[in-house]
PDB file of N, CA and C in Angstrom:
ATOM      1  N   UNK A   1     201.177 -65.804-170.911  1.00  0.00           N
ATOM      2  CA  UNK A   1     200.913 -67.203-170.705  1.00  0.00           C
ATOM      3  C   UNK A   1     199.433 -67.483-171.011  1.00  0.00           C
ATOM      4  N   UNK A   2     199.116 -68.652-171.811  1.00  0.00           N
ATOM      5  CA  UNK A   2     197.652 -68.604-172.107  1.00  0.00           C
ATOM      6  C   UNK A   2     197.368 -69.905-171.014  1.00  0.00           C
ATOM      7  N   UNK A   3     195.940 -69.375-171.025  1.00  0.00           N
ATOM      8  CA  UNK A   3     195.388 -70.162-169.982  1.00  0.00           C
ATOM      9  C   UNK A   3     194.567 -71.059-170.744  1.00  0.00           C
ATOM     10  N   UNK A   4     194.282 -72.250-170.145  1.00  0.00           N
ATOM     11  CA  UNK A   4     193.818 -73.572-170.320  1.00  0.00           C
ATOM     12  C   UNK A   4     192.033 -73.647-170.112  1.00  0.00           C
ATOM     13  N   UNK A   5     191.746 -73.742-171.644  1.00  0.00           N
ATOM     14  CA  UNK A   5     190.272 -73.703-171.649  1.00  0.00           C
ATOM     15  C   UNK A   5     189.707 -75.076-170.393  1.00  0.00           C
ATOM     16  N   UNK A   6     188.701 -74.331-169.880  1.00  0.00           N
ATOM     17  CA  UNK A   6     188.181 -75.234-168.616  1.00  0.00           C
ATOM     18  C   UNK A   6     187.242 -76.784-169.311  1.00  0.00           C
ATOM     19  N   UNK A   7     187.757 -77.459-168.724  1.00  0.00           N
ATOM     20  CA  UNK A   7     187.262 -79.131-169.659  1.00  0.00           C
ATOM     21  C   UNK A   7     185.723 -78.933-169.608  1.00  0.00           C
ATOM     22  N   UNK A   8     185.033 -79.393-170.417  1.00  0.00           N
ATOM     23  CA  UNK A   8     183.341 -79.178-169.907  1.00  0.00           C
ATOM     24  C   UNK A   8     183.315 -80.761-169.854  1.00  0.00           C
ATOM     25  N   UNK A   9     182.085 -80.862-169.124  1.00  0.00           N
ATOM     26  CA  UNK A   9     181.341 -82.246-168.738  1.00  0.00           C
ATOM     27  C   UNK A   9     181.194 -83.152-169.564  1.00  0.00           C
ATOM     28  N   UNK A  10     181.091 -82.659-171.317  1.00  0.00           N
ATOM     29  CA  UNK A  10     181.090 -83.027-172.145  1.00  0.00           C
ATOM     30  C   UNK A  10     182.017 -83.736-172.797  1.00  0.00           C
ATOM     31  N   UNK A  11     183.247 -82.940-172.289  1.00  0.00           N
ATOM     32  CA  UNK A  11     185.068 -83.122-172.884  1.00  0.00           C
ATOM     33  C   UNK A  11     184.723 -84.211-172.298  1.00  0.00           C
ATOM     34  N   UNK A  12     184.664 -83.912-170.948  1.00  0.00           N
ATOM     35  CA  UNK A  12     185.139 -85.539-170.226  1.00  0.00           C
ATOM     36  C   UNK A  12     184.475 -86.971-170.657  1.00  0.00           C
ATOM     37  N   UNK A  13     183.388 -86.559-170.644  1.00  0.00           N
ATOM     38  CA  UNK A  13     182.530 -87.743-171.619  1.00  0.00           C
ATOM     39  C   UNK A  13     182.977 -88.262-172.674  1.00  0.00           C
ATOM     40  N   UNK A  14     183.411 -87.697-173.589  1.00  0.00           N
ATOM     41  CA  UNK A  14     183.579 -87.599-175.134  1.00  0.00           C
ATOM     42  C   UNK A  14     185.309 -88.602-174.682  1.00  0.00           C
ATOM     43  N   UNK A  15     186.034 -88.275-174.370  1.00  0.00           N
ATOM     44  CA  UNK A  15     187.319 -88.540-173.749  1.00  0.00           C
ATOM     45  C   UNK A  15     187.819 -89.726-173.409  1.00  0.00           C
ATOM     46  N   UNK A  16     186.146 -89.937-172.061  1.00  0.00           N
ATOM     47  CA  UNK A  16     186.382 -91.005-171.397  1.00  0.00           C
ATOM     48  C   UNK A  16     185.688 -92.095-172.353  1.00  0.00           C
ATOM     49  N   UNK A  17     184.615 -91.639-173.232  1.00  0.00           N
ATOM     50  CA  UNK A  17     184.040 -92.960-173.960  1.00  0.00           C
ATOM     51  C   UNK A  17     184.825 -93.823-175.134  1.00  0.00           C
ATOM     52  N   UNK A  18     185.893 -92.649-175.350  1.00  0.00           N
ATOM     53  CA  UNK A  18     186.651 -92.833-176.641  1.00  0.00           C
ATOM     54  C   UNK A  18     188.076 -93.770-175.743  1.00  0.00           C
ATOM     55  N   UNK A  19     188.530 -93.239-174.689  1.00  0.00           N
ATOM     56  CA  UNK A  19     189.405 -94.524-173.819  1.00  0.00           C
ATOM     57  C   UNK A  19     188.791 -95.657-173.589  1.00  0.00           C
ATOM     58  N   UNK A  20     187.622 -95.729-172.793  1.00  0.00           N
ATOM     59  CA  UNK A  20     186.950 -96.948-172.209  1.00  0.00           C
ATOM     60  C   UNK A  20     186.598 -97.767-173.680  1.00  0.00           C
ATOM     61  N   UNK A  21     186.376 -97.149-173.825  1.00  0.00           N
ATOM     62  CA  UNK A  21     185.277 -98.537-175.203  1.00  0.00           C
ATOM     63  C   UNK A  21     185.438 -98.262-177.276  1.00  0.00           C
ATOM     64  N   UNK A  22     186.444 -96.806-177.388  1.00  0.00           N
ATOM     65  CA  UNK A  22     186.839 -96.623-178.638  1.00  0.00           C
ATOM     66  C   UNK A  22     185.202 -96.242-179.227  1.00  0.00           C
ATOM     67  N   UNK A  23     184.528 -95.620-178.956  1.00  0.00           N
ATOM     68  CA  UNK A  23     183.639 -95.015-179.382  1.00  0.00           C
ATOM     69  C   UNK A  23     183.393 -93.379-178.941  1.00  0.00           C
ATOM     70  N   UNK A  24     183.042 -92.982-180.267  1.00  0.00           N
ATOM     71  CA  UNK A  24     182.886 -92.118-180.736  1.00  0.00           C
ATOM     72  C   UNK A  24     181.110 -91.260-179.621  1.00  0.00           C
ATOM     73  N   UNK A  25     181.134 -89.781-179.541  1.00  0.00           N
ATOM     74  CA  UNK A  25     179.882 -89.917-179.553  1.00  0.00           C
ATOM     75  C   UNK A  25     178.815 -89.980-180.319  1.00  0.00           C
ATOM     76  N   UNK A  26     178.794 -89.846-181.559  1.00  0.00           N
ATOM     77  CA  UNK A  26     178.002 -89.814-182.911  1.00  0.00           C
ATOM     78  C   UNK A  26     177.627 -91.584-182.599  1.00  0.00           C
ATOM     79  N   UNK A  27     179.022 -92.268-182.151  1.00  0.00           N
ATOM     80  CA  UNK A  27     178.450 -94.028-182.240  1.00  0.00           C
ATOM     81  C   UNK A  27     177.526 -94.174-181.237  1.00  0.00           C
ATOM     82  N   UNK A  28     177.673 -93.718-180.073  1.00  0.00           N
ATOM     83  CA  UNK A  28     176.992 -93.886-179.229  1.00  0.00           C
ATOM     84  C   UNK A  28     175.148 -93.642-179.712  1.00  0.00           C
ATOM     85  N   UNK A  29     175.198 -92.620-180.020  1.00  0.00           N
ATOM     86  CA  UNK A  29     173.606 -91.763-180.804  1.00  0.00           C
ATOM     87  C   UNK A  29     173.528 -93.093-181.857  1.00  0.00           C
ATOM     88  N   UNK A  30     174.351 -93.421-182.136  1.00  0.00           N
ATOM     89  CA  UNK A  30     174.074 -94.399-183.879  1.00  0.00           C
ATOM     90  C   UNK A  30     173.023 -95.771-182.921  1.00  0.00           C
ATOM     91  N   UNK A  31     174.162 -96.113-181.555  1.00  0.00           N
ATOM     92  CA  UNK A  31     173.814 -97.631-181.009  1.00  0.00           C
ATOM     93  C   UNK A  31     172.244 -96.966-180.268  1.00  0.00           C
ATOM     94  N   UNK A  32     172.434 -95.996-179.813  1.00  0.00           N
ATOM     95  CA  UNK A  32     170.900 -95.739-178.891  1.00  0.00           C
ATOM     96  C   UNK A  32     169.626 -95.706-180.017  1.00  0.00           C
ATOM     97  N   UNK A  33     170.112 -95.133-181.469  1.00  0.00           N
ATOM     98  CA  UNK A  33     168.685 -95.204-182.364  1.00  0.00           C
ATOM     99  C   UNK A  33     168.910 -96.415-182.568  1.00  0.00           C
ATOM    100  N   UNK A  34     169.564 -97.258-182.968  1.00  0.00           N
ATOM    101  CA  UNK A  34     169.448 -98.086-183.749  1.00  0.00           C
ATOM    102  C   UNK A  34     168.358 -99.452-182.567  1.00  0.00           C
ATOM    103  N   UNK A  35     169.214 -99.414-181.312  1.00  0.00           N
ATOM    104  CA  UNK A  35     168.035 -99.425-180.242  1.00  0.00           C
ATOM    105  C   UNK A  35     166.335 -99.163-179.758  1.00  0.00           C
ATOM    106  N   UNK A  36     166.540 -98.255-180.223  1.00  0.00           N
ATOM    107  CA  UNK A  36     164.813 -97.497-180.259  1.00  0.00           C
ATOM    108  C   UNK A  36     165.097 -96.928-178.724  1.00  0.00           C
ATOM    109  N   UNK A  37     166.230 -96.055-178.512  1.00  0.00           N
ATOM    110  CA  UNK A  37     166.367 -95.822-177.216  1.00  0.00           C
ATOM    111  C   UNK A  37     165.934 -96.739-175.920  1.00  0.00           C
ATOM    112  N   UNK A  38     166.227 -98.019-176.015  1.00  0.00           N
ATOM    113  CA  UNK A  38     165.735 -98.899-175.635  1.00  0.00           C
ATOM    114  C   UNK A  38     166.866 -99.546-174.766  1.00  0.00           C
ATOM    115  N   UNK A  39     166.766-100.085-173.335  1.00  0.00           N
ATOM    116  CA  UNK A  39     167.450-100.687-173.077  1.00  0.00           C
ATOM    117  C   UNK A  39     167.688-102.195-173.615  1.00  0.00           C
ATOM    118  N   UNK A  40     168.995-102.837-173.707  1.00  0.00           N
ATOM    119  CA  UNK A  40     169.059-103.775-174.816  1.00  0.00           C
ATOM    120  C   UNK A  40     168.374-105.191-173.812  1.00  0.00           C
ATOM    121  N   UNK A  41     168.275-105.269-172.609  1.00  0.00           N
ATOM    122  CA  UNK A  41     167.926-106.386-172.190  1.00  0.00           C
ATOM    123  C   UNK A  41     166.314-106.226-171.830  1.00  0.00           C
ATOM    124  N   UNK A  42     165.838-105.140-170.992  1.00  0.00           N
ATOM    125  CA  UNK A  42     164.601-105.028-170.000  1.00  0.00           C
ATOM    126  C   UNK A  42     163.556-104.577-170.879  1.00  0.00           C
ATOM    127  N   UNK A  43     164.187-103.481-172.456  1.00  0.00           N
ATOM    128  CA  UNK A  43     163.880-102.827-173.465  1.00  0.00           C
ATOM    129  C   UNK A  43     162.756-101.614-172.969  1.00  0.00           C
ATOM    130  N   UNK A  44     163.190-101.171-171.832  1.00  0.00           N
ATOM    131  CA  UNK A  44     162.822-100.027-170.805  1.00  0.00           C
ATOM    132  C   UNK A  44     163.810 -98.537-171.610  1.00  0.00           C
ATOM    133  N   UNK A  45     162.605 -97.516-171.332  1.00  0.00           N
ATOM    134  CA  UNK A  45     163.316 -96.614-172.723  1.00  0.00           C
ATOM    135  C   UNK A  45     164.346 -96.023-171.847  1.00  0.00           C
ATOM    136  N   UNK A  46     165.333 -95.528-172.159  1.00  0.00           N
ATOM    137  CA  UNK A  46     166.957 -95.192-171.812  1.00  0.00           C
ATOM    138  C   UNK A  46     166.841 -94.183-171.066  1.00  0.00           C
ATOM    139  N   UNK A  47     166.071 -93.393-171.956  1.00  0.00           N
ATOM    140  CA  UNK A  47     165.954 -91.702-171.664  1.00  0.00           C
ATOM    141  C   UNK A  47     165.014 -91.324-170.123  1.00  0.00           C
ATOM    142  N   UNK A  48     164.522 -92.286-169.971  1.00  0.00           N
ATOM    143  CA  UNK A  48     164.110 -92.452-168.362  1.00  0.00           C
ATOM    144  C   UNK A  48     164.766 -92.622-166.934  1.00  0.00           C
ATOM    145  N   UNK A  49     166.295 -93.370-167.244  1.00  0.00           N
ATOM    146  CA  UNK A  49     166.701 -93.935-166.418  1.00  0.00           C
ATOM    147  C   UNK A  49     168.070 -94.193-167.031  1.00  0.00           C
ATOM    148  N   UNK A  50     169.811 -94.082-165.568  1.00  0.00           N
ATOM    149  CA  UNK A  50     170.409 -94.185-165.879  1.00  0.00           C
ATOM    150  C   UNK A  50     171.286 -95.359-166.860  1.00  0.00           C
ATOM    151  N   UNK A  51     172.018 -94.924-167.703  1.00  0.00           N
ATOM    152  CA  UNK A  51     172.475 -96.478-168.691  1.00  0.00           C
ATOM    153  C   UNK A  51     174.167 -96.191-168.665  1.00  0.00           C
ATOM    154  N   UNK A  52     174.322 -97.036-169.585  1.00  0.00           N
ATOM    155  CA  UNK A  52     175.907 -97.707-169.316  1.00  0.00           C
ATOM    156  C   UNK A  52     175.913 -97.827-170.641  1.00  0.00           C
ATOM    157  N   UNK A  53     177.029 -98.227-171.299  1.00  0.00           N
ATOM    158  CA  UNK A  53     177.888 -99.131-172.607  1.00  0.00           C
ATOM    159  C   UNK A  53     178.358-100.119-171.894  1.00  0.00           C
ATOM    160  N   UNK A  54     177.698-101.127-172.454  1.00  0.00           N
ATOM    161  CA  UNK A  54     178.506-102.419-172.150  1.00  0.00           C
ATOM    162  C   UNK A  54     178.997-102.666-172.605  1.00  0.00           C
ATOM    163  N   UNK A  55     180.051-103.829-172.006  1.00  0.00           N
ATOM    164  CA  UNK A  55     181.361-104.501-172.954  1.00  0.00           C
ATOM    165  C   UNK A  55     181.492-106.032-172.315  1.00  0.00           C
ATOM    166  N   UNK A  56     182.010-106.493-173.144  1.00  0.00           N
ATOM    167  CA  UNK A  56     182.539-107.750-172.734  1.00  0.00           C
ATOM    168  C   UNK A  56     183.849-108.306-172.590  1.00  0.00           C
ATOM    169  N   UNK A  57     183.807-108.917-171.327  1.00  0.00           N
ATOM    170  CA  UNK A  57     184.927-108.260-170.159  1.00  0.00           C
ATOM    171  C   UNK A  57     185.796-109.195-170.246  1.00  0.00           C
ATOM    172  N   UNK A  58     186.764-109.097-170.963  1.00  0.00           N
ATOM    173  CA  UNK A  58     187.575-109.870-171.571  1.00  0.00           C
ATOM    174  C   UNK A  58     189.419-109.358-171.184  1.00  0.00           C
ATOM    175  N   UNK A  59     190.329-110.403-171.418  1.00  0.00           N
ATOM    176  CA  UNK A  59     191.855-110.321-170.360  1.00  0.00           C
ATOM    177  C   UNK A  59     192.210-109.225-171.056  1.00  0.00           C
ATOM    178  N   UNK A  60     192.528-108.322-170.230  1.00  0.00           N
ATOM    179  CA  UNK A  60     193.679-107.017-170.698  1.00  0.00           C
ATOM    180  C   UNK A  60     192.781-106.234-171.162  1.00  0.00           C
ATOM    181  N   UNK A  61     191.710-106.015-171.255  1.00  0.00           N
ATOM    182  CA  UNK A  61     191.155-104.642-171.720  1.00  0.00           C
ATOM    183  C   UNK A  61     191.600-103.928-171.230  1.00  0.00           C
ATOM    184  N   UNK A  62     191.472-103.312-170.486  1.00  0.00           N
ATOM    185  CA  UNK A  62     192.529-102.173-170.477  1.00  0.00           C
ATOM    186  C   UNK A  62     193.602-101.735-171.093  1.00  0.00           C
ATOM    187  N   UNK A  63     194.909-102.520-171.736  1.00  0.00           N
ATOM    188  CA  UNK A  63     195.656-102.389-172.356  1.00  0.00           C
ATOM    189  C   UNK A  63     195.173-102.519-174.163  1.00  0.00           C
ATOM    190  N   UNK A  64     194.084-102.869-174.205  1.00  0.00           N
ATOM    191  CA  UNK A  64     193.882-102.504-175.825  1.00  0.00           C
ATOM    192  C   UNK A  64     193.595-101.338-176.352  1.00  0.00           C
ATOM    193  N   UNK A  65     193.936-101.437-177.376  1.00  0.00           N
ATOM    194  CA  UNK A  65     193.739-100.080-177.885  1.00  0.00           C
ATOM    195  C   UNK A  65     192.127 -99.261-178.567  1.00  0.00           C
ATOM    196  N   UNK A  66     191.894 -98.040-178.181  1.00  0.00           N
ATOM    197  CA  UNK A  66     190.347 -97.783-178.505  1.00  0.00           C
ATOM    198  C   UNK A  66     189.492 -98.519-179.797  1.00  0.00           C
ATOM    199  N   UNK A  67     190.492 -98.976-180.505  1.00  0.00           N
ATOM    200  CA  UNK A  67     189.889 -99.152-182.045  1.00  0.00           C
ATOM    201  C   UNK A  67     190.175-100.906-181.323  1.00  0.00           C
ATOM    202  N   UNK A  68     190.272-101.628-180.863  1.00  0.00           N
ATOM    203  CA  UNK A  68     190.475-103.055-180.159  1.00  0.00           C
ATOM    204  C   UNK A  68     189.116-103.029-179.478  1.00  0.00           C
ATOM    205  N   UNK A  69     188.947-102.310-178.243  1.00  0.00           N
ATOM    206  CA  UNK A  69     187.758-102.138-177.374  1.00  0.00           C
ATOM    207  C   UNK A  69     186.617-102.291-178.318  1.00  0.00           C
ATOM    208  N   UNK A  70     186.639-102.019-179.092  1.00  0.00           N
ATOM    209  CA  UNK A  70     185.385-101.269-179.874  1.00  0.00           C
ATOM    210  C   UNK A  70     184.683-102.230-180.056  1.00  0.00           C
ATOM    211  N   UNK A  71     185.750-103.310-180.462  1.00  0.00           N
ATOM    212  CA  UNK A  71     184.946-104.450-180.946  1.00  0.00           C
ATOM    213  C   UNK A  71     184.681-105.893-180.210  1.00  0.00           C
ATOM    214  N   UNK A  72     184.365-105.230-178.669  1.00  0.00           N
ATOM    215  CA  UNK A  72     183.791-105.562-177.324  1.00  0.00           C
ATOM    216  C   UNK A  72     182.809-105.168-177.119  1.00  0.00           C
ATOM    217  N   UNK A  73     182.326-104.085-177.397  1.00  0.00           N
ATOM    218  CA  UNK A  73     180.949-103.527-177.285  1.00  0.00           C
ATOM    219  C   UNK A  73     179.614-103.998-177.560  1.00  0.00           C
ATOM    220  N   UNK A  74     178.864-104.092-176.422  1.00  0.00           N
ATOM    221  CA  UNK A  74     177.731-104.977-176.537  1.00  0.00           C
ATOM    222  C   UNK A  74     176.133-104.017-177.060  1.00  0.00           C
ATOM    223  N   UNK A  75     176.266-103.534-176.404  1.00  0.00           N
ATOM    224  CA  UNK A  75     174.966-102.627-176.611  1.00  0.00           C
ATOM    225  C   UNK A  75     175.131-100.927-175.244  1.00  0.00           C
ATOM    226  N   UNK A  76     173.872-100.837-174.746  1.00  0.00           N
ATOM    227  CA  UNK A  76     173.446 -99.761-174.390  1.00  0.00           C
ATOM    228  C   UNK A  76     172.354-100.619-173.217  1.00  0.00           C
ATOM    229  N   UNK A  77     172.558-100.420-171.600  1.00  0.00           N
ATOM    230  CA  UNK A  77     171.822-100.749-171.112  1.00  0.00           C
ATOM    231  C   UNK A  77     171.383-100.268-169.717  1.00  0.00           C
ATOM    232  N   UNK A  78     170.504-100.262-168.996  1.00  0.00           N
ATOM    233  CA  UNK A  78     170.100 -99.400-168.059  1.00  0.00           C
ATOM    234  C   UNK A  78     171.087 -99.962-166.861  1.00  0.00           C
ATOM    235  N   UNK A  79     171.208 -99.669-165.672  1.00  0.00           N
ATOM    236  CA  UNK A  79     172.065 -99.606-164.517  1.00  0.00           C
ATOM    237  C   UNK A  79     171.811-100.770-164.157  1.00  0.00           C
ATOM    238  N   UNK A  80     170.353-101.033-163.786  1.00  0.00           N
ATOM    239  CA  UNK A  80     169.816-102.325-163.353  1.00  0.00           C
ATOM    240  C   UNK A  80     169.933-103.303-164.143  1.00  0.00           C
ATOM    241  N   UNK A  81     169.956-103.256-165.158  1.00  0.00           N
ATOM    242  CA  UNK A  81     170.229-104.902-165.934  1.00  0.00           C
ATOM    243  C   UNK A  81     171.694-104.845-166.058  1.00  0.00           C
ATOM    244  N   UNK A  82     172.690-103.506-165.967  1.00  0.00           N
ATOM    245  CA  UNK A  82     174.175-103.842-165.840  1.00  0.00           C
ATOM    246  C   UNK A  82     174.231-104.964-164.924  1.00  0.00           C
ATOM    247  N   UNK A  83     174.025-104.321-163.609  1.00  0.00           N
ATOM    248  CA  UNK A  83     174.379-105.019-161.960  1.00  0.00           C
ATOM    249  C   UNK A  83     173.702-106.060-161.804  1.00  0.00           C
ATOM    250  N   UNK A  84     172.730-106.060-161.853  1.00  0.00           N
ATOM    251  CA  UNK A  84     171.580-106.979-161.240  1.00  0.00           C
ATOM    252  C   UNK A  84     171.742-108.473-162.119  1.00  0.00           C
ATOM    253  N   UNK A  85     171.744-108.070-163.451  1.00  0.00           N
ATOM    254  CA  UNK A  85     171.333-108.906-164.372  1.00  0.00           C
ATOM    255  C   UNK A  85     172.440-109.605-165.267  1.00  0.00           C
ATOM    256  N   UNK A  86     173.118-108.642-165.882  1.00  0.00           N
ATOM    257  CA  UNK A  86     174.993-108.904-166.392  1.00  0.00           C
ATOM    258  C   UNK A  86     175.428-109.397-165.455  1.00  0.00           C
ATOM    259  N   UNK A  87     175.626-108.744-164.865  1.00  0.00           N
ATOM    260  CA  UNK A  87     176.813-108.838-163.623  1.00  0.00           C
ATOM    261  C   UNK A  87     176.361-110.006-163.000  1.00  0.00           C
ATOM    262  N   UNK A  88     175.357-110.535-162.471  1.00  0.00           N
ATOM    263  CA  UNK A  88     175.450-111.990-162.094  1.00  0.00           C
ATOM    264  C   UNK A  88     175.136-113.161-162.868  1.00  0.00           C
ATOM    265  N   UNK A  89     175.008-112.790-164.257  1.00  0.00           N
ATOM    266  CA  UNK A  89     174.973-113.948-165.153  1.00  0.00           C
ATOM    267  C   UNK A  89     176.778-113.744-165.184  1.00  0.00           C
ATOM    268  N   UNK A  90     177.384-112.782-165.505  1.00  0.00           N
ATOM    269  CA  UNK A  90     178.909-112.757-165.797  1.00  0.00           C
ATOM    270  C   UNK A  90     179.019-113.882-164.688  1.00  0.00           C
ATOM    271  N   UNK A  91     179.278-113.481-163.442  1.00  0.00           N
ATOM    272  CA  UNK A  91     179.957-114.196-162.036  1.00  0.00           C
ATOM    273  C   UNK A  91     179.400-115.304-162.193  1.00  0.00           C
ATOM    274  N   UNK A  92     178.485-115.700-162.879  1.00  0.00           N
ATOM    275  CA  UNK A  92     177.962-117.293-162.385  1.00  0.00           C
ATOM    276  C   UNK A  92     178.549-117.964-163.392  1.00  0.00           C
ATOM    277  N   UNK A  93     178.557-117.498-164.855  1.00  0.00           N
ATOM    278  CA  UNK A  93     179.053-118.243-165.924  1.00  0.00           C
ATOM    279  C   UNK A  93     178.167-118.686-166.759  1.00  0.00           C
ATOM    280  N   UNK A  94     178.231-119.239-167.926  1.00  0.00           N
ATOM    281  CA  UNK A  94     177.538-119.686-168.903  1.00  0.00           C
ATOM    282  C   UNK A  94     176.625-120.538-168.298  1.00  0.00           C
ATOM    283  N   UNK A  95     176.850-121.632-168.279  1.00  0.00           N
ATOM    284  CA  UNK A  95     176.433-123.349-167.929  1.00  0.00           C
ATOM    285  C   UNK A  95     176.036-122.649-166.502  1.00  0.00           C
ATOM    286  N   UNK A  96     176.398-122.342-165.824  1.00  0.00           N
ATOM    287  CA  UNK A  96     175.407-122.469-164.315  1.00  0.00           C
ATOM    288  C   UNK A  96     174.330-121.431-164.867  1.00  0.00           C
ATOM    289  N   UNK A  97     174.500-120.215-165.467  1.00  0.00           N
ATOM    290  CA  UNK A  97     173.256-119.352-165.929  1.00  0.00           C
ATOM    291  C   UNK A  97     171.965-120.163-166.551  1.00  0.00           C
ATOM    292  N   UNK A  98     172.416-120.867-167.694  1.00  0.00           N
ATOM    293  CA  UNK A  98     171.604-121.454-168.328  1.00  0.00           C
ATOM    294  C   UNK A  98     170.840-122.597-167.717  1.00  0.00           C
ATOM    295  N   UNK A  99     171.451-123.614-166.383  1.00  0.00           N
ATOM    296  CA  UNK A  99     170.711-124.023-165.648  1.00  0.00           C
ATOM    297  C   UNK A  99     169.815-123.664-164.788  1.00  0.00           C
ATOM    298  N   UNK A 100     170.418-122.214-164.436  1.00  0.00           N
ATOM    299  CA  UNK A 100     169.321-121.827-163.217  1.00  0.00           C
ATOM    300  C   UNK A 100     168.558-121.495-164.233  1.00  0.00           C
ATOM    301  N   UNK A 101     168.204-120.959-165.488  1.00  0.00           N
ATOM    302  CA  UNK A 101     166.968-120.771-166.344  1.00  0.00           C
ATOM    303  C   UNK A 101     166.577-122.183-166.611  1.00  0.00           C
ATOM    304  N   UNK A 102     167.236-122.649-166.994  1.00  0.00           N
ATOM    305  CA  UNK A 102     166.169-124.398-166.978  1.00  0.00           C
ATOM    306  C   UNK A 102     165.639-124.905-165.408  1.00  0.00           C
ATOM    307  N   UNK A 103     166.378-124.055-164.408  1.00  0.00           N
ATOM    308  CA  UNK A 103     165.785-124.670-163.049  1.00  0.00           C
ATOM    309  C   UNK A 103     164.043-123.801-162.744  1.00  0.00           C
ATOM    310  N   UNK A 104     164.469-122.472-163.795  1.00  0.00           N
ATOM    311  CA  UNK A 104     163.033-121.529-163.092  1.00  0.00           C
ATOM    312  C   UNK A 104     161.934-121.789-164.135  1.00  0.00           C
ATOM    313  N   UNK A 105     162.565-122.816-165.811  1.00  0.00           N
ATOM    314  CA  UNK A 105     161.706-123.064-166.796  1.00  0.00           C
ATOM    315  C   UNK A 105     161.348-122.055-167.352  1.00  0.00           C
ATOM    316  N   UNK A 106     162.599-121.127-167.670  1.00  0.00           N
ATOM    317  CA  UNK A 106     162.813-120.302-168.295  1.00  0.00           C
ATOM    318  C   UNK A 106     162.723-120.817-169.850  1.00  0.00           C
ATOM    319  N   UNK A 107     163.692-121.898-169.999  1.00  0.00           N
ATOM    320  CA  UNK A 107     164.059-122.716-171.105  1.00  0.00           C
ATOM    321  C   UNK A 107     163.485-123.729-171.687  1.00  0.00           C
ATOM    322  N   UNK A 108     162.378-123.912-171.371  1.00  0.00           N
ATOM    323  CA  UNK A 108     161.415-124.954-172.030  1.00  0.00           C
ATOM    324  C   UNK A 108     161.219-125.404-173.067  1.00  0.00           C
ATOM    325  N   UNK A 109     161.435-125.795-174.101  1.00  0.00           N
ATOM    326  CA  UNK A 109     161.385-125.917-175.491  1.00  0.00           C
ATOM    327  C   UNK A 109     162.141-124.777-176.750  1.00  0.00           C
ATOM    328  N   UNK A 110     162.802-124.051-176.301  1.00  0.00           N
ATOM    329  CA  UNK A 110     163.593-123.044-176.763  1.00  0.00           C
ATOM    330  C   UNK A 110     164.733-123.617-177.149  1.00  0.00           C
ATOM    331  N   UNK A 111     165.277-123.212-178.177  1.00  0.00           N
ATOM    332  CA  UNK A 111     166.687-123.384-178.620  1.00  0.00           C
ATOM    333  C   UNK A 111     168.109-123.008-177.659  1.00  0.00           C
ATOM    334  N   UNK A 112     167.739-122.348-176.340  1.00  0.00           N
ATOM    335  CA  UNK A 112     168.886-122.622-175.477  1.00  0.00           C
ATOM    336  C   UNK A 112     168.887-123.497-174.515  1.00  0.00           C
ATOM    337  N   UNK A 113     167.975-124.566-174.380  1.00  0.00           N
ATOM    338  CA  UNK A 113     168.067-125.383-173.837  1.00  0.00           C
ATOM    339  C   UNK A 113     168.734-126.415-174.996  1.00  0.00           C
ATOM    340  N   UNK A 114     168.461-126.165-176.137  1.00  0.00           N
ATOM    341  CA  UNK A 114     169.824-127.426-176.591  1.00  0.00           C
ATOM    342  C   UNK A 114     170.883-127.399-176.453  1.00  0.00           C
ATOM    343  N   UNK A 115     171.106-126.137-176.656  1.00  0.00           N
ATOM    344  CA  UNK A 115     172.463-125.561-176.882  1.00  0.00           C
ATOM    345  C   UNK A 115     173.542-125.720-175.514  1.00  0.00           C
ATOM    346  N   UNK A 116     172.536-126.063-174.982  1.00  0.00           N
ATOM    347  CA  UNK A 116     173.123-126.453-173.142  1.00  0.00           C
ATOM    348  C   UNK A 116     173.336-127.539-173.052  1.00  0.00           C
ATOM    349  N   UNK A 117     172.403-128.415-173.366  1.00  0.00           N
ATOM    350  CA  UNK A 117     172.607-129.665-173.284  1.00  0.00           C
ATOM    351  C   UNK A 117     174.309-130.478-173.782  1.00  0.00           C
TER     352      UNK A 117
END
């Protein structure tokens, strides 16, 4: 009976990135240079601090298929601008995001304040 090579940390990675989001790890290395190892929002270097693949979180992901996901994929970004920063622009929504930046005058003469309007 042959025995079952032991998964490395790596398998699982490689595995889980190719279910979750249809990328490859070579893509992953492609999105982090093409980055400047850079986180895509804070632009805090990667290799310092934990990061994520983002996606955009759209009905049924889960049920699409890896080569579907793929083309959800946002960038490469540190933990803290996932949670902190995604994650409560996601929950608040477009139009309330873009107001509370016109409320802190974030948006002052910039092209997303038209685009709001």
């Amino acid at each position: 009976m042959k025995r079952k090579k032991k998964e490395t940390r790596g398998d699982r990675w490689e595995k889980n990135i190719w279910r979750a989001y249809g990328l490859t790890p070579w893509m992953v290395v492609e999105m982090y240079a093409e980055q400047g190892g850079k986180c895509a929002i804070c632009t805090n270097d990667l290799h310092e601090k934990n990061w994520v693949i983002d996606h955009k979180h759209v009905r049924n992901y889960k049920k699409l298929s890896p080569e579907e996901k793929r083309k959800f994929v946002r960038g490469l970004v540190c933990i803290y601008c996932n949670w902190k920063v995604l994650g409560q622009i996601e929950r608040a929504g477009r139009v309330r995001a873009v107001r509370a930046c016109r409320y802190l005058g974030f948006l002052a003469g910039t092209s997303l304040e038209r685009e709001a309007t």
